[in-house]
N, C-alpha and C. Protein backbone atom coordinates (compact mmCIF):
# COMPACT_ATOMS: atom_id res chain seq x y z
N UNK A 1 89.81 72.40 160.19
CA UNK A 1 90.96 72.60 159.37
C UNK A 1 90.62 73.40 158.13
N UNK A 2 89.89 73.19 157.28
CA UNK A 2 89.08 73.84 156.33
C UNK A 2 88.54 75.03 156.50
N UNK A 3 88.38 75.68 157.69
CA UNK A 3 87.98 77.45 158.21
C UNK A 3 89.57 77.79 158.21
N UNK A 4 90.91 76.91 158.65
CA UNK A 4 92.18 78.23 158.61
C UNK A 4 91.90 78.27 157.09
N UNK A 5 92.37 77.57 156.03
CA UNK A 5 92.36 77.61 154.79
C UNK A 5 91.36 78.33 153.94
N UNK A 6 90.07 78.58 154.15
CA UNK A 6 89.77 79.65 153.78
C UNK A 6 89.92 81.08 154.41
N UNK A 7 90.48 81.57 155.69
CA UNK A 7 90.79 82.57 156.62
C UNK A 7 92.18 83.45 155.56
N UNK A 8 92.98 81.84 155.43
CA UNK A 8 94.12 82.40 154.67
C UNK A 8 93.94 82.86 153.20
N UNK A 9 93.22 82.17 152.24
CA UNK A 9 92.40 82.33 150.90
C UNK A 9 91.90 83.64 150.97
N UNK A 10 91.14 84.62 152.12
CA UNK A 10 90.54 85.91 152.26
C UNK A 10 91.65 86.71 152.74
N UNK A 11 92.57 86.15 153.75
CA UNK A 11 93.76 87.03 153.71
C UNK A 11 94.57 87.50 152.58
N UNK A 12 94.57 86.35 152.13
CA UNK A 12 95.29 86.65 150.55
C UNK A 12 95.14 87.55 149.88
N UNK A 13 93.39 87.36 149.32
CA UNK A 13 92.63 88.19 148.70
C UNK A 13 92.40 89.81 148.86
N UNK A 14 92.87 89.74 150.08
CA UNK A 14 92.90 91.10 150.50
C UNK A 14 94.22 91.91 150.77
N UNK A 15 95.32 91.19 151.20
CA UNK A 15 96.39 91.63 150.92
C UNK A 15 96.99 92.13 148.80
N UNK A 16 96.34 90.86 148.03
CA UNK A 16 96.13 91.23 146.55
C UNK A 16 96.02 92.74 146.07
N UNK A 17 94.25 92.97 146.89
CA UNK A 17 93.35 93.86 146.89
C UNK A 17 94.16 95.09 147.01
N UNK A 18 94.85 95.17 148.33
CA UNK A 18 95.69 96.23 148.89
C UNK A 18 96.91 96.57 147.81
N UNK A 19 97.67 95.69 147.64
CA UNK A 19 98.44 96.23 146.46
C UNK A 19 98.05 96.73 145.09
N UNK A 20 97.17 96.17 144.45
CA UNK A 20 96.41 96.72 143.33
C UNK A 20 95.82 97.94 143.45
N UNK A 21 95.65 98.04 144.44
CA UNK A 21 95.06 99.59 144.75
C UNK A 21 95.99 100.59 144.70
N UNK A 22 97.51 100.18 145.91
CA UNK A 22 98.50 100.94 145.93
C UNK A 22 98.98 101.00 144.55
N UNK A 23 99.36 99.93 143.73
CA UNK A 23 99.62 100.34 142.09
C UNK A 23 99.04 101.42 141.37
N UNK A 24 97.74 100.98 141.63
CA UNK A 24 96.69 102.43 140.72
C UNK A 24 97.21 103.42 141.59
N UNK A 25 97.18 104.12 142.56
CA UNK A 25 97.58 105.16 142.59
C UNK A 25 99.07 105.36 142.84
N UNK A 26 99.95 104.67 142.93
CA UNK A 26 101.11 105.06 142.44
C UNK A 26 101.72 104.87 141.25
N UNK A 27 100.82 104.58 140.19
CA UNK A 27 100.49 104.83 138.81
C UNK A 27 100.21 106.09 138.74
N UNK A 28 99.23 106.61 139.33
CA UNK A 28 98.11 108.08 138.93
C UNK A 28 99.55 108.85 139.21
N UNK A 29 100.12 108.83 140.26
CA UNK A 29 100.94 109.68 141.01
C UNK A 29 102.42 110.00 140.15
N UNK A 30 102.82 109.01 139.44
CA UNK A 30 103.88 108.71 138.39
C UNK A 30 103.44 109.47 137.51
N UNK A 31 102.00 109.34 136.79
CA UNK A 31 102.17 109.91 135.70
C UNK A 31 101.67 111.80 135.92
N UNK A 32 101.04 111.92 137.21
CA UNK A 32 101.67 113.37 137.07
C UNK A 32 102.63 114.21 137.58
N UNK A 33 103.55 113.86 138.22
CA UNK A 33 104.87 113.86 138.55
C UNK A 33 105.80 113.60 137.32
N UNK A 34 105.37 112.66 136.40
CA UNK A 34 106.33 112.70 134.98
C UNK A 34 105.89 113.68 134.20
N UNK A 35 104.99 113.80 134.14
CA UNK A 35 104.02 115.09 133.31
C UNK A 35 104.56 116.52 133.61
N UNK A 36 105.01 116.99 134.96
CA UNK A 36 104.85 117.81 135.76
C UNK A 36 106.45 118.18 135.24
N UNK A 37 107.41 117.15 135.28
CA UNK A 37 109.11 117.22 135.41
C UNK A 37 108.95 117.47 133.81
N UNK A 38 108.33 116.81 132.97
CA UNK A 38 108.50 117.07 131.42
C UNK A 38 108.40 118.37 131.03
N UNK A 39 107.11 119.49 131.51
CA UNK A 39 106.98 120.76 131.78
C UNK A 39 107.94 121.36 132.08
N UNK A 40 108.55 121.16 133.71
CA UNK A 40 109.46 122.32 134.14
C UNK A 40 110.83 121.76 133.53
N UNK A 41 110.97 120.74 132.67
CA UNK A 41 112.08 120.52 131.97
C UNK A 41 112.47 121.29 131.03
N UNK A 42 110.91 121.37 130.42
CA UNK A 42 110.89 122.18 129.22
C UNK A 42 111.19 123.65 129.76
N UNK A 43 111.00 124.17 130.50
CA UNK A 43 111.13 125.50 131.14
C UNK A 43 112.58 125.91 130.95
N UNK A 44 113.19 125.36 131.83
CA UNK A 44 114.47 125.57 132.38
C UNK A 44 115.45 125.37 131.08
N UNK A 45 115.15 124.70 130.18
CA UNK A 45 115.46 124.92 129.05
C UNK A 45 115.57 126.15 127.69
N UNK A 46 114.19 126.67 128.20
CA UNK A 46 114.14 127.75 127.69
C UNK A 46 114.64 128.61 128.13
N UNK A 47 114.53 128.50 129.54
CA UNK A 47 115.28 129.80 130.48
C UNK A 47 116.55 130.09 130.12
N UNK A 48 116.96 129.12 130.21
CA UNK A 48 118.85 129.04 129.72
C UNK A 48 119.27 129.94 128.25
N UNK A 49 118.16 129.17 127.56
CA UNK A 49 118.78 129.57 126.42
C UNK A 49 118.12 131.13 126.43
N UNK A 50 117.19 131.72 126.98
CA UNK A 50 116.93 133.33 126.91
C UNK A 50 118.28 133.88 127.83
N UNK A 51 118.84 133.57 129.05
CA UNK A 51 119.59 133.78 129.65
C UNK A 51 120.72 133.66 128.68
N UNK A 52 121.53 132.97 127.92
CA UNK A 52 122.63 133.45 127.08
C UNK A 52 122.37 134.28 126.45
N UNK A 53 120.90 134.56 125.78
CA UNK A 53 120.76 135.90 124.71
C UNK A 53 120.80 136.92 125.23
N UNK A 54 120.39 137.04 126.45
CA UNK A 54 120.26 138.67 127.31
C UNK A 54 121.53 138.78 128.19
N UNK A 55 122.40 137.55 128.57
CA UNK A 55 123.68 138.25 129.49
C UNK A 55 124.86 138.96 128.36
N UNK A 56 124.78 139.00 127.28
CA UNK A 56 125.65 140.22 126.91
C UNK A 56 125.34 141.37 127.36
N UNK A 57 123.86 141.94 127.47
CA UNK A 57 123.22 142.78 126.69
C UNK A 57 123.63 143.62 129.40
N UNK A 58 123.55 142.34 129.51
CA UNK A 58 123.43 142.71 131.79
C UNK A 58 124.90 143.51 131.98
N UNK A 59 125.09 143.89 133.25
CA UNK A 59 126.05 144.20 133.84
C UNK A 59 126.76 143.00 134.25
N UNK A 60 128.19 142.66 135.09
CA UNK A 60 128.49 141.81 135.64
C UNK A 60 127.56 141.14 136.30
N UNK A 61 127.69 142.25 137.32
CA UNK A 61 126.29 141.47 138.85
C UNK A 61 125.29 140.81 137.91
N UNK A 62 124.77 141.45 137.60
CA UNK A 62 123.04 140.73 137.05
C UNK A 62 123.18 140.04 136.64
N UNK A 63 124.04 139.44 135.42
CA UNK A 63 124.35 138.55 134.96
C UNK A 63 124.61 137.21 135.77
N UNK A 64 125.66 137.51 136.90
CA UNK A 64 125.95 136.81 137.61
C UNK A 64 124.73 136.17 138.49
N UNK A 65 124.03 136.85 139.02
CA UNK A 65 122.28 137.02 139.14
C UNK A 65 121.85 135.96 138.92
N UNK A 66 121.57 136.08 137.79
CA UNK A 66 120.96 135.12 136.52
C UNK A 66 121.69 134.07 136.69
N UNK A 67 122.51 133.63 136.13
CA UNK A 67 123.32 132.59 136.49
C UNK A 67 123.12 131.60 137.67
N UNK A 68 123.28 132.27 138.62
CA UNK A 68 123.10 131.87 139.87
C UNK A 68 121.68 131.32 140.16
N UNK A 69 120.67 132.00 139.61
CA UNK A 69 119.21 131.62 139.74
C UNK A 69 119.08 130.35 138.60
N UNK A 70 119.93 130.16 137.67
CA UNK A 70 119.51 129.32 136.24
C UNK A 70 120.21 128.05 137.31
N UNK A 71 121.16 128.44 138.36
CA UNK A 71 121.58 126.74 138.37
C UNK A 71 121.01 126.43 139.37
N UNK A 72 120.16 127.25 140.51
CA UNK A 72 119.45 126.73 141.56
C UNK A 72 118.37 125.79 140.58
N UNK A 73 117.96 126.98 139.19
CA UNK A 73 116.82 125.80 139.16
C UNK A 73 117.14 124.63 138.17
N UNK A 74 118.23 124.52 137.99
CA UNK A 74 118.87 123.29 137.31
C UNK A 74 118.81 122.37 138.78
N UNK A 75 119.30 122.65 139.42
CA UNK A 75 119.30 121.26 140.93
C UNK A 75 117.95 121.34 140.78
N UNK A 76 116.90 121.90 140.99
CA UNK A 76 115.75 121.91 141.27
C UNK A 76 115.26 120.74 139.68
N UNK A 77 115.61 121.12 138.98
CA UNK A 77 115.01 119.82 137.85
C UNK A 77 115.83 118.34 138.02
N UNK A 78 116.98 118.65 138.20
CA UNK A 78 117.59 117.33 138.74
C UNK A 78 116.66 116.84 139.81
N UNK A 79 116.44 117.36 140.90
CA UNK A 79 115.60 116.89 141.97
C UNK A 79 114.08 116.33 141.34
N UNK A 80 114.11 116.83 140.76
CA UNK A 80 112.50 116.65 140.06
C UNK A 80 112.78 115.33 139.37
N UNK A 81 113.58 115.50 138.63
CA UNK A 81 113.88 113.93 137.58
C UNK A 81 114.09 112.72 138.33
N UNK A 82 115.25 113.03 139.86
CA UNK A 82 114.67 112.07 140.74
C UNK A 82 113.88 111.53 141.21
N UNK A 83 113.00 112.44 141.52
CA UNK A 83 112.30 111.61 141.77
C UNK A 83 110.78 110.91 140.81
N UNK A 84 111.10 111.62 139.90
CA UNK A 84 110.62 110.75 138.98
C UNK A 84 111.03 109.56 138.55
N UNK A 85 112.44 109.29 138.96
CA UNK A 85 113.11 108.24 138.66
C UNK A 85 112.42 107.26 140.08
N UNK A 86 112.72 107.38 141.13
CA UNK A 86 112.33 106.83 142.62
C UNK A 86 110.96 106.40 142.29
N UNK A 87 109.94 107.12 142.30
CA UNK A 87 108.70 106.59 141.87
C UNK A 87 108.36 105.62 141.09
N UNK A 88 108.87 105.52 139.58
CA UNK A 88 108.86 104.42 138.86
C UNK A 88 109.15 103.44 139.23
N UNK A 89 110.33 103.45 140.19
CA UNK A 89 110.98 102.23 140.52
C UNK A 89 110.30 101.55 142.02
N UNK A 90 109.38 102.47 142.67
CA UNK A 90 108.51 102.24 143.66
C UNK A 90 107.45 101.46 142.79
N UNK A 91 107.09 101.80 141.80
CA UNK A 91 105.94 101.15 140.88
C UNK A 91 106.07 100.17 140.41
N UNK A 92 107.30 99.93 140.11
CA UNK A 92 107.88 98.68 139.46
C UNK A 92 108.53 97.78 140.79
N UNK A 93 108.55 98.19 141.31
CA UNK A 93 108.48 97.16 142.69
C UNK A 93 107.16 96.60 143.17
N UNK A 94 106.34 97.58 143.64
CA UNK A 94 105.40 97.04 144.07
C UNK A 94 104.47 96.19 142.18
N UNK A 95 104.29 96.38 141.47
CA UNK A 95 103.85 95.50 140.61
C UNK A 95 104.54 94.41 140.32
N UNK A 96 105.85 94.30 140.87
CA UNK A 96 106.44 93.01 141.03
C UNK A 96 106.00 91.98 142.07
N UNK A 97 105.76 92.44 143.42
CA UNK A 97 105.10 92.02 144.53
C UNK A 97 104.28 91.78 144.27
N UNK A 98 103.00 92.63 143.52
CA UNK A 98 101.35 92.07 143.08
C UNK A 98 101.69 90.61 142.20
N UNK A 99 102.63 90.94 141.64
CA UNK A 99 102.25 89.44 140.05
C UNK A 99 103.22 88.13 141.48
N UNK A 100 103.62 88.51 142.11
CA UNK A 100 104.22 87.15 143.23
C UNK A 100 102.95 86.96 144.26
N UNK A 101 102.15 87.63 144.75
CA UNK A 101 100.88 87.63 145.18
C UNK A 101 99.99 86.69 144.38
N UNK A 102 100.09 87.12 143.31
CA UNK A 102 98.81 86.23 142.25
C UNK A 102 99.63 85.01 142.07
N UNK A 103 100.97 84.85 141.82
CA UNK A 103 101.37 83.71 141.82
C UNK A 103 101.35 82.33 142.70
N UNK A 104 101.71 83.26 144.24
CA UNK A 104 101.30 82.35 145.07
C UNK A 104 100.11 81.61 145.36
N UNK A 105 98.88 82.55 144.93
CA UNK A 105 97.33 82.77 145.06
C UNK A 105 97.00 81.44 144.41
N UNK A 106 97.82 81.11 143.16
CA UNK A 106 97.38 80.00 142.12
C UNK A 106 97.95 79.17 142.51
């Protein structure tokens, strides 16, 4: 009886193991993916605002151009912020699961 109970004690331990690991790197992975969206945030920001100073200066088309390219990469930072958002909340899930792991453990 005393070999299942430690079988399960090492199962434990290792299921623990496995999530703490997955945390650290979906930690590592969060923070350069947030790093990464803070950058091209900053970008697309700037872009915009050079894009109002120079569409007086365009023709229709080009302008229109521009425009058209400033809001692809507006979805494209939305997409980015998602999933910066998704990730966190993958992180904050699974570190919820680790601290119910250790809880049970005790």
């Amino acid at each position: 009886m005393g070999l299942f109970k430690k079988e399960k004690g090492v199962k434990e331990y290792g299921t623990e193991r496995l999530f703490k690991e997955a945390v650290r790197e979906i930690n590592e992975l969060y923070d350069d993916v947030k790093a990464e969206h803070t950058d091209t945030d900053a970008i697309i920001s700037d872009f915009s605002k050079l894009l109002e100073s120079i569409k007086v200066k365009l023709d229709d088309n080009d302008a229109k151009k521009l425009e058209d390219f400033a809001l692809r990469l507006k979805k494209i930072n939305n997409c980015s912020k998602n999933t910066v958002r998704d990730i966190r909340d993958v992180l904050r899930n699974h570190k919820k699961r680790l601290a119910e792991i250790r809880r049970e453990r005790e």
